[in-house]
Structure formats: structure tokens, C-alpha cells
C-alpha atoms as a PDB file:
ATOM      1  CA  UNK A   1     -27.047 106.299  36.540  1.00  0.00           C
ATOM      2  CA  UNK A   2     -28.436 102.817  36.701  1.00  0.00           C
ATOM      3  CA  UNK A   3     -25.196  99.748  36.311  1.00  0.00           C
ATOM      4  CA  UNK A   4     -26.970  98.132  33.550  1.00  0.00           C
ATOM      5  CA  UNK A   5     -29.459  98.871  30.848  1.00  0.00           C
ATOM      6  CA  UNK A   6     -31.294  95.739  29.379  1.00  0.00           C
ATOM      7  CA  UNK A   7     -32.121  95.980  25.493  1.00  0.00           C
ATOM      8  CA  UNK A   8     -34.562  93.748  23.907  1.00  0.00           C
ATOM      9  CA  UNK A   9     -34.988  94.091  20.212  1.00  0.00           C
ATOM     10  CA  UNK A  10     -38.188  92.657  18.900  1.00  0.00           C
ATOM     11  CA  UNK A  11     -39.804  91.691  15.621  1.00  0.00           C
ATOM     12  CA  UNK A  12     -42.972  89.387  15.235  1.00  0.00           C
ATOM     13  CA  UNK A  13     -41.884  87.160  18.591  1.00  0.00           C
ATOM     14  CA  UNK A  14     -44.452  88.225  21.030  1.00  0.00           C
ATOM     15  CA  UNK A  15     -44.574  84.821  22.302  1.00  0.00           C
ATOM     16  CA  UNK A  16     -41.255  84.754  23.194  1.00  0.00           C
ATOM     17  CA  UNK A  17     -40.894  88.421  23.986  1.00  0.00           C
ATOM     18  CA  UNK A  18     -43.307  87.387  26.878  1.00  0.00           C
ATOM     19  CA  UNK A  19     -41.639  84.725  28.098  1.00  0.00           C
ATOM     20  CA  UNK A  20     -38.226  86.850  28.141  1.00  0.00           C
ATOM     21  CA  UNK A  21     -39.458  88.957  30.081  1.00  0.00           C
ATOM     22  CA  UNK A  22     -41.175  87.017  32.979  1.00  0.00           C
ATOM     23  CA  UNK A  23     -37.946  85.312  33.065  1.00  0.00           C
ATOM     24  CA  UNK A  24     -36.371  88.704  33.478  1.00  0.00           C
ATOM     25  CA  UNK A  25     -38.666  89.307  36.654  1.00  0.00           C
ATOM     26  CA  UNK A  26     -38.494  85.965  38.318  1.00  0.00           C
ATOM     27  CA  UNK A  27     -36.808  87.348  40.122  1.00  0.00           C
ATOM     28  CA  UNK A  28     -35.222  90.819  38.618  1.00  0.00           C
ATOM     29  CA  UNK A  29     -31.964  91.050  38.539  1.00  0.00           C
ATOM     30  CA  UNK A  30     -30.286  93.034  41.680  1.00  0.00           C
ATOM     31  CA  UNK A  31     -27.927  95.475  40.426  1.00  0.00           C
ATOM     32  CA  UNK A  32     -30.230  98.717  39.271  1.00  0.00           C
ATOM     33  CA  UNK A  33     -31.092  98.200  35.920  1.00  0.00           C
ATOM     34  CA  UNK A  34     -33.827  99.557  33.559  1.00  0.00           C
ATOM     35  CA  UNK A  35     -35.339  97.176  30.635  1.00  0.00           C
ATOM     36  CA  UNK A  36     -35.756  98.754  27.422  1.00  0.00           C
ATOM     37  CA  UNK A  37     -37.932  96.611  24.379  1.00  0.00           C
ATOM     38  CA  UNK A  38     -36.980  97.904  20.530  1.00  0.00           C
ATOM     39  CA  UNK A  39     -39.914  97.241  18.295  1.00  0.00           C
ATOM     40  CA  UNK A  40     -39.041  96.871  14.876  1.00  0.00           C
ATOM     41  CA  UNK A  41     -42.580  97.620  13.874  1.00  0.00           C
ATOM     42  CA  UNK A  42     -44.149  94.075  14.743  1.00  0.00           C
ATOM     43  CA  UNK A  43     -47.917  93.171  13.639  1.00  0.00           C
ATOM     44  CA  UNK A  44     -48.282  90.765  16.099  1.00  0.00           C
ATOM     45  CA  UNK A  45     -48.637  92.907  19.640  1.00  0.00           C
ATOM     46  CA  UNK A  46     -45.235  92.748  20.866  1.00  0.00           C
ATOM     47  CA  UNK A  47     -44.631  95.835  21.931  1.00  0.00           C
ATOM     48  CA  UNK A  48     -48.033  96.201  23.357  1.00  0.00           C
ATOM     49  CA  UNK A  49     -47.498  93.186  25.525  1.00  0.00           C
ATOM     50  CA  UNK A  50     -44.151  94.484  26.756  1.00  0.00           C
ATOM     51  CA  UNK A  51     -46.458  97.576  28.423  1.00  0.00           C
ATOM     52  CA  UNK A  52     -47.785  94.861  30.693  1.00  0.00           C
ATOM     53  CA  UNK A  53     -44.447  94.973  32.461  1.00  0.00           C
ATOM     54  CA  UNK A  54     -44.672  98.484  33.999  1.00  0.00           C
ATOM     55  CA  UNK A  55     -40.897  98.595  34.792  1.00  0.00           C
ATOM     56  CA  UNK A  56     -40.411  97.821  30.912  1.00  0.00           C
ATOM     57  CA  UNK A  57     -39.722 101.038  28.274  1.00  0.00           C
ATOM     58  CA  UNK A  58     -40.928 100.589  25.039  1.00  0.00           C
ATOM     59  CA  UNK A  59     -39.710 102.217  21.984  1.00  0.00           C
ATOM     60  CA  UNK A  60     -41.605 101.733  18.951  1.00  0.00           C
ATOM     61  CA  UNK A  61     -38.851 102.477  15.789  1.00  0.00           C
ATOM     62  CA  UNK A  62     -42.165 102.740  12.961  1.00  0.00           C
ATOM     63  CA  UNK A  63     -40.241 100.253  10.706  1.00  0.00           C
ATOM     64  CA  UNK A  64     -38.172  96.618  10.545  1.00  0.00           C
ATOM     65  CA  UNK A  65     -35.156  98.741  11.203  1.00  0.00           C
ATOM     66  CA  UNK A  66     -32.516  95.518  11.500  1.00  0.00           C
ATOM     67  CA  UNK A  67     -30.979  94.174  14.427  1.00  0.00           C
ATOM     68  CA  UNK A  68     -27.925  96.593  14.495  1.00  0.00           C
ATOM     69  CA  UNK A  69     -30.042 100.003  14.305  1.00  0.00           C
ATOM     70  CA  UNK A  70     -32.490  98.621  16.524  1.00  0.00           C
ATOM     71  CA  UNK A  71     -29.625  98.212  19.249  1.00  0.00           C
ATOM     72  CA  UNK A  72     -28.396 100.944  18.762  1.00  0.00           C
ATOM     73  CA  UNK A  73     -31.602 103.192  19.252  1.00  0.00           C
ATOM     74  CA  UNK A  74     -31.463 101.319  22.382  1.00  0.00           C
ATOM     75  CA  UNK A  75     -28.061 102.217  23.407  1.00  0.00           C
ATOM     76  CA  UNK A  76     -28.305 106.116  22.902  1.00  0.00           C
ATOM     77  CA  UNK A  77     -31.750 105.566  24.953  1.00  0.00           C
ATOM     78  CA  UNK A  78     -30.332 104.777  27.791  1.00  0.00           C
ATOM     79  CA  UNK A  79     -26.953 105.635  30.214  1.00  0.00           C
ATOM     80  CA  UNK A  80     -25.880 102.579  32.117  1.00  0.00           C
ATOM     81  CA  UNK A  81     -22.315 102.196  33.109  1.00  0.00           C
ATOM     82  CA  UNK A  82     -22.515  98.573  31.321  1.00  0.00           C
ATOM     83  CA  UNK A  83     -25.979  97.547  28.382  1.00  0.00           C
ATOM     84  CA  UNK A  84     -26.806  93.973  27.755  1.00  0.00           C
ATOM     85  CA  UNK A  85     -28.158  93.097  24.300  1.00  0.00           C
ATOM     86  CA  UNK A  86     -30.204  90.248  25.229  1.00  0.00           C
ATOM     87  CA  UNK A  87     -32.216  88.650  22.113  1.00  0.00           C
ATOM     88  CA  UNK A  88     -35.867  87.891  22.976  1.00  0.00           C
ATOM     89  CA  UNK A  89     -35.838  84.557  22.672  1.00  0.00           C
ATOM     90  CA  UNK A  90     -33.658  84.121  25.669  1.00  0.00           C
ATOM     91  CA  UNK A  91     -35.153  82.398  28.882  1.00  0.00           C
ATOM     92  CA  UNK A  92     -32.830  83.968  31.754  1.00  0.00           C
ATOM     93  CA  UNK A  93     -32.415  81.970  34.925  1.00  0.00           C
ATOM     94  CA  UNK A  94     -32.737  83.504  38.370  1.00  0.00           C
ATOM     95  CA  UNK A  95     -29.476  86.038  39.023  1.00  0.00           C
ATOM     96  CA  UNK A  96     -27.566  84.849  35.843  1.00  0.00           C
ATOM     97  CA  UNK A  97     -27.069  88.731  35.037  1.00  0.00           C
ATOM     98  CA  UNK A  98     -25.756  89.926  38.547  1.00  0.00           C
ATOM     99  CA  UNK A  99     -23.182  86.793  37.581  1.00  0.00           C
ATOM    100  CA  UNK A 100     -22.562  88.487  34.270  1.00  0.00           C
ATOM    101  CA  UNK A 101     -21.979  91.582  35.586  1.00  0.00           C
ATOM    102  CA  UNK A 102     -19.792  90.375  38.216  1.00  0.00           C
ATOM    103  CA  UNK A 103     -18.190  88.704  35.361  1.00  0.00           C
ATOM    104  CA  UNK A 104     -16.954  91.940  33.352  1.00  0.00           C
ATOM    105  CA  UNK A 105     -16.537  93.906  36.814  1.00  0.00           C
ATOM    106  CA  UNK A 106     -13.718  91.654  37.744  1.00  0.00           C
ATOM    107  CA  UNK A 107     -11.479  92.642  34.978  1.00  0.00           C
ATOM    108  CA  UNK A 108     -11.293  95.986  33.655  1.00  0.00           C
ATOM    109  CA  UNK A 109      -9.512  95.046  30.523  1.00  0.00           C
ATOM    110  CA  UNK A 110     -12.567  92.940  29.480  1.00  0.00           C
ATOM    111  CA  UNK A 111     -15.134  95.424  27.179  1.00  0.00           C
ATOM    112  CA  UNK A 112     -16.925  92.040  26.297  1.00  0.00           C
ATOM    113  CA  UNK A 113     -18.436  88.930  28.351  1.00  0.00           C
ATOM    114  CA  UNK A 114     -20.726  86.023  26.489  1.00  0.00           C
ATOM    115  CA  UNK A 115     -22.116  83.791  28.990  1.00  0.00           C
ATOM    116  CA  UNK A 116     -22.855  79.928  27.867  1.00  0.00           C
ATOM    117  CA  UNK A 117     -25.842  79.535  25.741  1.00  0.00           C
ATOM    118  CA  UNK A 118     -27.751  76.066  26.062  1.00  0.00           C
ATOM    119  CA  UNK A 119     -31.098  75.137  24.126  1.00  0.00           C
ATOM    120  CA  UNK A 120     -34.278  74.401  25.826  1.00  0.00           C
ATOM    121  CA  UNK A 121     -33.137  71.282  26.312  1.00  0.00           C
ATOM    122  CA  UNK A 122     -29.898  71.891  27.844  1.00  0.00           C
ATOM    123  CA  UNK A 123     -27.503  71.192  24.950  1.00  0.00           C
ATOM    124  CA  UNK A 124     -24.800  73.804  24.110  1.00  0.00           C
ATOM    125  CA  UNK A 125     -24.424  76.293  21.261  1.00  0.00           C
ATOM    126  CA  UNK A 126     -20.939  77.354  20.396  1.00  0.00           C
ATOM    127  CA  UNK A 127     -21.712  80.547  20.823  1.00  0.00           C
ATOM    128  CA  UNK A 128     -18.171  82.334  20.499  1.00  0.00           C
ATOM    129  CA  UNK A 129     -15.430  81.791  17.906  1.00  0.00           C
ATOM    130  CA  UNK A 130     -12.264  83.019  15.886  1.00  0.00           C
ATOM    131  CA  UNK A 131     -12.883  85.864  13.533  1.00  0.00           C
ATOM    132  CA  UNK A 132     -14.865  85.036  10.339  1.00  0.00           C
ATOM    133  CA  UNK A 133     -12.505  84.587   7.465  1.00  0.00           C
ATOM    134  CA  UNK A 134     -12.730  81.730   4.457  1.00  0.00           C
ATOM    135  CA  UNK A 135     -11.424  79.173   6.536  1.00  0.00           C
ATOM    136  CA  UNK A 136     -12.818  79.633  10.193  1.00  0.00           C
ATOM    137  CA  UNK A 137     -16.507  79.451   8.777  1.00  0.00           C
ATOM    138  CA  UNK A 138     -15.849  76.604   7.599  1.00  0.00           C
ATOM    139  CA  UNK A 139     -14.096  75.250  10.974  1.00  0.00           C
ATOM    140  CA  UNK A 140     -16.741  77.025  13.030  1.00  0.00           C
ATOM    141  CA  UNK A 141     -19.313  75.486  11.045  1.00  0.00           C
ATOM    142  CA  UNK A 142     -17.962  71.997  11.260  1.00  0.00           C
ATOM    143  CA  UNK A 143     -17.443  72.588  15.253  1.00  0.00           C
ATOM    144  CA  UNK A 144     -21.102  73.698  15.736  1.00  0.00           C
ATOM    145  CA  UNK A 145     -21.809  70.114  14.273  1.00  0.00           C
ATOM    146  CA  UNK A 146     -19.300  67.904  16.246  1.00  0.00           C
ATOM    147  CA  UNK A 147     -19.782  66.279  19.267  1.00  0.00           C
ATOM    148  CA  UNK A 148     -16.842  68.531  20.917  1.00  0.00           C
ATOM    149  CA  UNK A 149     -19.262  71.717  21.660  1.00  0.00           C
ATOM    150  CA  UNK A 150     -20.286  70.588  25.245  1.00  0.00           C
ATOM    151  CA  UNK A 151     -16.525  70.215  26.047  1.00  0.00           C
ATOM    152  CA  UNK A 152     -15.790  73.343  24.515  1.00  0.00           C
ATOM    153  CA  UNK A 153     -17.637  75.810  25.982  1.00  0.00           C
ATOM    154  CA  UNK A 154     -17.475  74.447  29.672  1.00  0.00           C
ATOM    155  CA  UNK A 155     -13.984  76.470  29.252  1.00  0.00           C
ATOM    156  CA  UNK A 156     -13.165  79.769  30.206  1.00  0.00           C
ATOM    157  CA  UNK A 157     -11.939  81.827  27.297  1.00  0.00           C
ATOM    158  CA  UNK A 158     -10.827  84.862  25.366  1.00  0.00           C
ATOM    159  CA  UNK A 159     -12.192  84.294  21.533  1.00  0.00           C
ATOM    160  CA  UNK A 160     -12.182  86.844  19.112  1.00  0.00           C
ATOM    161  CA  UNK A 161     -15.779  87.349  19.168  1.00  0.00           C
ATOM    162  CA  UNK A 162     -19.382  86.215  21.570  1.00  0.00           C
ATOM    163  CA  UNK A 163     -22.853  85.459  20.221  1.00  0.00           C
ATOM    164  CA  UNK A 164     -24.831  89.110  20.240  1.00  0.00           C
ATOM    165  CA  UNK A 165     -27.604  86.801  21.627  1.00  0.00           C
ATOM    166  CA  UNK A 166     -26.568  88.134  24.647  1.00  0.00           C
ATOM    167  CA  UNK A 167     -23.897  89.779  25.243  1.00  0.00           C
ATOM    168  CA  UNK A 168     -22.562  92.071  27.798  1.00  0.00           C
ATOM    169  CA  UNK A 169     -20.360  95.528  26.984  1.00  0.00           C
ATOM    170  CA  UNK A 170     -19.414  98.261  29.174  1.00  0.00           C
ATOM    171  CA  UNK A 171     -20.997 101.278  27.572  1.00  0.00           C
ATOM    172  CA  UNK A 172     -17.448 103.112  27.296  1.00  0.00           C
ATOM    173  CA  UNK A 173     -16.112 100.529  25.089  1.00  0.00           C
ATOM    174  CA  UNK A 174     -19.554 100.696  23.043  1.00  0.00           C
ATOM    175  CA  UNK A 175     -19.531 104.250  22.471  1.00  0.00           C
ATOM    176  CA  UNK A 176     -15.977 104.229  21.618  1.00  0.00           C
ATOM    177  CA  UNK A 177     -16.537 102.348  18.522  1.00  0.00           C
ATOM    178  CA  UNK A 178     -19.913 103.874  17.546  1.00  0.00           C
ATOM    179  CA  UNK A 179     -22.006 100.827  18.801  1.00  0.00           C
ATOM    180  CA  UNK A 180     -22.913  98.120  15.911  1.00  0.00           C
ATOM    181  CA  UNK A 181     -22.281  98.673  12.626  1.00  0.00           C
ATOM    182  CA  UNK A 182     -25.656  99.081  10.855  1.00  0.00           C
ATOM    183  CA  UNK A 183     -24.295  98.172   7.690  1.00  0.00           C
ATOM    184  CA  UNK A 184     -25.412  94.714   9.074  1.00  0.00           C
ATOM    185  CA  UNK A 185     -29.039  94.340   8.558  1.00  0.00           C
ATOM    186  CA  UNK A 186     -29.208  90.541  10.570  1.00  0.00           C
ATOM    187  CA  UNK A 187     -26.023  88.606  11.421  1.00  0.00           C
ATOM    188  CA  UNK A 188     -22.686  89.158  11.932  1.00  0.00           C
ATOM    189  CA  UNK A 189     -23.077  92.345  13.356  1.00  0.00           C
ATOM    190  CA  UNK A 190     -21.859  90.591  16.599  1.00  0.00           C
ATOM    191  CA  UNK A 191     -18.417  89.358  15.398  1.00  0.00           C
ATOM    192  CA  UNK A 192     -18.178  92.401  13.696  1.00  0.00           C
ATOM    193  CA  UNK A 193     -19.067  94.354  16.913  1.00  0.00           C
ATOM    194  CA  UNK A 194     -16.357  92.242  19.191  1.00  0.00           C
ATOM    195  CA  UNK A 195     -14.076  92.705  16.192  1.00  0.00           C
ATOM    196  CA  UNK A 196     -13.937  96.310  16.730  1.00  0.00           C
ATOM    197  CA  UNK A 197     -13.722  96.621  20.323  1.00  0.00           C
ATOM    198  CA  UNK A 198     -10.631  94.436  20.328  1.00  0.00           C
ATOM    199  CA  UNK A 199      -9.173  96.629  17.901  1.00  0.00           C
ATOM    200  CA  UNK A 200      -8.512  99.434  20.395  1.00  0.00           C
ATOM    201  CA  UNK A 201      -6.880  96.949  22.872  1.00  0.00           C
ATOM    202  CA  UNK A 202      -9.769  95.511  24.801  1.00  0.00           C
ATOM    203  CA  UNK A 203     -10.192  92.202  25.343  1.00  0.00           C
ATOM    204  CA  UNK A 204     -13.601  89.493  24.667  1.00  0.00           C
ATOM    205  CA  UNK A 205     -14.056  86.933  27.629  1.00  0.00           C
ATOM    206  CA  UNK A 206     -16.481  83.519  27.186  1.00  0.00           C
ATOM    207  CA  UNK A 207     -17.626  82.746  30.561  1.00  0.00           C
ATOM    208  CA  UNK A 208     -19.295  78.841  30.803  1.00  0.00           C
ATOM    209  CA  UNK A 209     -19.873  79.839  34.417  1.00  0.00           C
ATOM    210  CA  UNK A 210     -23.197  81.847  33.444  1.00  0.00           C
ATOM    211  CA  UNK A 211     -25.943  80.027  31.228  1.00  0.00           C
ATOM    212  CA  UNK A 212     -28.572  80.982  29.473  1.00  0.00           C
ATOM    213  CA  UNK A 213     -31.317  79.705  27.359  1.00  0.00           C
ATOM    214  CA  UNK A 214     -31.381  80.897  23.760  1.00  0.00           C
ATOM    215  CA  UNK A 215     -34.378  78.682  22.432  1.00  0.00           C
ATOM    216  CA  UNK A 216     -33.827  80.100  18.826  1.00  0.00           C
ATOM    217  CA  UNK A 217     -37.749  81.752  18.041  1.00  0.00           C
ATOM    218  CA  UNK A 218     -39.743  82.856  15.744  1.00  0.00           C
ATOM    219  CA  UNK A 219     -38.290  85.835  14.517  1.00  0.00           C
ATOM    220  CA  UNK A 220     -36.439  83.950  11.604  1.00  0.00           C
ATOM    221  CA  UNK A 221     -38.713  80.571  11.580  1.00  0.00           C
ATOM    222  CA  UNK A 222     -41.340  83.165  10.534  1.00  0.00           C
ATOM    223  CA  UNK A 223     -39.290  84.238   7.066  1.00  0.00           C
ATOM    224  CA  UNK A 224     -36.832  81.440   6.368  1.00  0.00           C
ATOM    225  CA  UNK A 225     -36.110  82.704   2.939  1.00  0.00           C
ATOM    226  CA  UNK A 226     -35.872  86.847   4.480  1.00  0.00           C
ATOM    227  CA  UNK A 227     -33.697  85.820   6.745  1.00  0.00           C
ATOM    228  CA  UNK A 228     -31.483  82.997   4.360  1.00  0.00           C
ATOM    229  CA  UNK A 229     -31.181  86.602   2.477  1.00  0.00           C
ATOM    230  CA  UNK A 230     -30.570  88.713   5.146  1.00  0.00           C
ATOM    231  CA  UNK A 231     -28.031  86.442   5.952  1.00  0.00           C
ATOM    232  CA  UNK A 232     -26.559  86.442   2.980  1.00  0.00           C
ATOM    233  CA  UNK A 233     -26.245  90.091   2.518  1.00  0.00           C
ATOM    234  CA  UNK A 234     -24.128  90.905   6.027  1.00  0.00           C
ATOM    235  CA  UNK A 235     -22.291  87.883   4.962  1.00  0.00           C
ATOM    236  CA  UNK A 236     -21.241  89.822   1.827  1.00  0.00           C
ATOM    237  CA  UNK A 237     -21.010  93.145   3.862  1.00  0.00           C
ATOM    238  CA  UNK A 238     -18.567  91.196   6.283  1.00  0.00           C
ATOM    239  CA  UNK A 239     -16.445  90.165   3.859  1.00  0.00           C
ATOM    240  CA  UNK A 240     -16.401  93.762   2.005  1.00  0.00           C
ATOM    241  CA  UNK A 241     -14.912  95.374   5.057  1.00  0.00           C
ATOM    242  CA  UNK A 242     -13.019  92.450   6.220  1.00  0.00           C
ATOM    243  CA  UNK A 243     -11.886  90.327   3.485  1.00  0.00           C
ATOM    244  CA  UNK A 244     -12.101  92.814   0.240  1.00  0.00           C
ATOM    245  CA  UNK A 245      -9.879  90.653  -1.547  1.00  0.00           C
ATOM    246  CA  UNK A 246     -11.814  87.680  -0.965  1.00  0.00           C
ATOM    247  CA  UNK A 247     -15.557  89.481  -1.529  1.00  0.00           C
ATOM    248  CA  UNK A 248     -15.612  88.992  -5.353  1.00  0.00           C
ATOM    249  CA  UNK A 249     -14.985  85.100  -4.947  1.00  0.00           C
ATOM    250  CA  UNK A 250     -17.795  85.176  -2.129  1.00  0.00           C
ATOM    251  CA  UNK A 251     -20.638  86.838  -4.761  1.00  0.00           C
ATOM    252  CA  UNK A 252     -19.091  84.937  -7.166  1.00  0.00           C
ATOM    253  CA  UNK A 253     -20.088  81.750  -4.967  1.00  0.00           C
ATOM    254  CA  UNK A 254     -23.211  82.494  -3.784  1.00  0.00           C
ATOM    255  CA  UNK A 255     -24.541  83.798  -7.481  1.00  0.00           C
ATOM    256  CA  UNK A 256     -23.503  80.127  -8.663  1.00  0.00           C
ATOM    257  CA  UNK A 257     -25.585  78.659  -5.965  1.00  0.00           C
ATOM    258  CA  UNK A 258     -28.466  81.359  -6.421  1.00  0.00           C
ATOM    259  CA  UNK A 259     -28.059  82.480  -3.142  1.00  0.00           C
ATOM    260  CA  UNK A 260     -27.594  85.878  -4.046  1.00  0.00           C
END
């Protein structure tokens, strides 16, 4: 069994699919791993180009399955003690995984470790948080904004839920809650994820000693108004299973701004 299985999940991002990847090689991690690439039935060669890595598996799914399925394929694929779900337009500095790993190694009551995500130019994303409710988007939201998200996530911490831009479970914990929820088409799936891990006990770490580059691609740029739907829709999902009582007033919203 290898420690860690590497899944990629890719959709019209070729570009950055590429450059993942090098990254991922320059130099490989050095814990045994295996890489495994999740095409979601892109037009635009990705999963070809992923072949030109001959260490990289590719599994074609034959349609835009979502983000959550698409992981998912990728986590019954595979049987590593730990899985990374690592979007692909990540840029992964030289042994920032074995640091990861080490990471959720060091504590076996953590199922869940985020690392610190920076843009290409090296400014932060608050890329953890409380769970979503009426009032924490709107605090998380405000947060993202401030000048406070440098400061913030420079500290070690235990939120309720990481950014599933990449994001780090032992494959125990995974299995034990039936891996994402694929209910979730695009967003959300993460908290969701984290939210369901920490139900049995387990606990979420944010680590701001591992960075990596999330450089936000062209996945979503491509379909702005898919994905502002998308969006929408797990948002509404979220709230169904989370918040029932508060799922009316959230259509009720979004209808009124013809958002949904």
C-alpha cells in the first residue's frame, strides 16, 4: 500500500493541469505515493496531456460528473493509508506534501489537515472557517475581504472546516463517512466533507506551516454564469441538510435576486 494517493480532478484546465503536475515532479514528493488525474470529460486535452507524465493514472469519467463524484471515483481507485484532493490549479512547492503528511502523522486524532493557500503572488486566502450557517457567511465573507487574512492564517488552528483545494484526509476517516457528499455538484462539498468527519469525533487542523499556491484557473473563469449556478445550487443543498429551517428563506432570497 502506497502512504498517499494524489487526486487531481480536471475539467477544461489543461493549462493548469500541466503546470500542477510539473510542480508535482520538481521534485516528487518522498513518501510513496501514486498520482491519479479525474477527467470530467474535458474538450480541451487534459487528460491526454496528463499521459505525458508516465507515473500519472488517468481516469476518464465520460461526463462533467461534479467535483464531489469526481473525487470520489478517485478515492475508491486507489488504497493509500492517507489521499490528498489537490485541485489542479495548485502550484506545489518542493516537499510541501512530505510536510503535510508529517503534519496529520503527528496527531492521530487529526482526520483533516489544510495547509496555507497563497495566490500567485503570495497573498493569503482564508482558506478554513466556522461552519456555514446565516451568519458565518456573512462573517467569512467580510474576513476574506479585510486586511486581517495574512494575520490569520499564519496561526495554527482547529476550524470547523479546510478549503477542499487541497486538503489532506486519512483514508479511514474518508471511508467512514462515505467520502464527499455528491449531492454537491461544485462548492461546499468541502465544509460539508470536514463537517462530517468531525461528527464522529475527529478533529480538522489548519497548518500555516505548509503553503501552497492555489492560483484560482480556468475551470470556473471559463463558465462564470455555470458556475454562479452551480454555486448556487450546493448553496441551497447545504442549507437543506444543514439549516432546513432556514432553506425556504434562502430560495426565497436568491429567487428575489434572480439568482435562482
Amino acid at each position: 500500500m502506497t502512504a498517499l494517493a494524489i487526486i487531481i480532478v480536471s475539467y477544461n484546465a489543461r493549462v493548469d493541469l500541466e503546470r500542477c503536475l510539473d510542480s508535482l515532479h520538481q521534485p516528487p514528493p518522498q513518501l510513496t505515493h501514486e498520482i491519479v488525474v479525474v477527467d470530467n470529460q474535458s474538450g480541451d486535452g487534459s487528460a491526454q496531456a496528463a499521459r505525458g507524465w508516465p507515473d500519472v493514472r488517468v481516469i476518464e469519467v465520460g461526463s462533467n460528473a461534479g467535483f464531489a463524484r469526481a473525487n470520489n471515483i478517485g478515492l475508491r481507485a486507489t488504497s493509500s493509508a492517507s489521499v490528498l484532493l489537490l485541485n489542479s490549479d495548485t502550484i506545489v512547492p518542493a516537499g510541501a506534501i512530505d510536510r503535510l503528511v508529517a503534519e496529520l502523522d503527528r496527531d492521530p486524532d487529526v482526520a483533516i489537515v489544510g495547509p496555507r493557500l497563497v495566490d500567485g503572488s503570495g497573498r493569503a486566502e482564508l482558506s478554513f472557517g466556522r461552519m456555514i450557517g446565516p451568519l458565518t457567511e456573512l462573517r467569512q465573507k467580510r474576513l476574506a475581504r479585510s486586511a486581517a487574512v495574512d494575520r490569520l492564517t499564519r496561526e495554527r488552528r482547529y476550524p470547523d472546516w479546510v478549503s477542499g483545494a487541497c486538503l489532506l484526509v486519512r483514508r479511514a476517516d474518508a471511508e467512514a463517512v462515505g467520502g464527499l457528499d455528491e449531492r454537491f455538484f461544485m462548492y461546499t462539498e468541502d465544509v460539508d466533507f470536514c463537517a462530517a468527519v468531525r461528527a464522529r469525533g475527529r478533529r480538522v487542523l489548519f497548518t500555516p506551516d505548509v503553503e501552497i499556491v492555489h492560483v484560482r484557473g480556468r475551470s470556473a473563469a471559463a463558465a462564470p454564469a455555470a458556475t454562479s449556478a452551480a454555486y448556487r445550487r450546493s448553496q441551497v443543498a447545504f442549507y437543506e441538510k444543514h439549516h432546513p429551517r432556514w432553506a425556504p428563506v434562502l430560495r426565497l432570497y436568491l429567487r428575489i435576486r434572480g439568482q435562482l
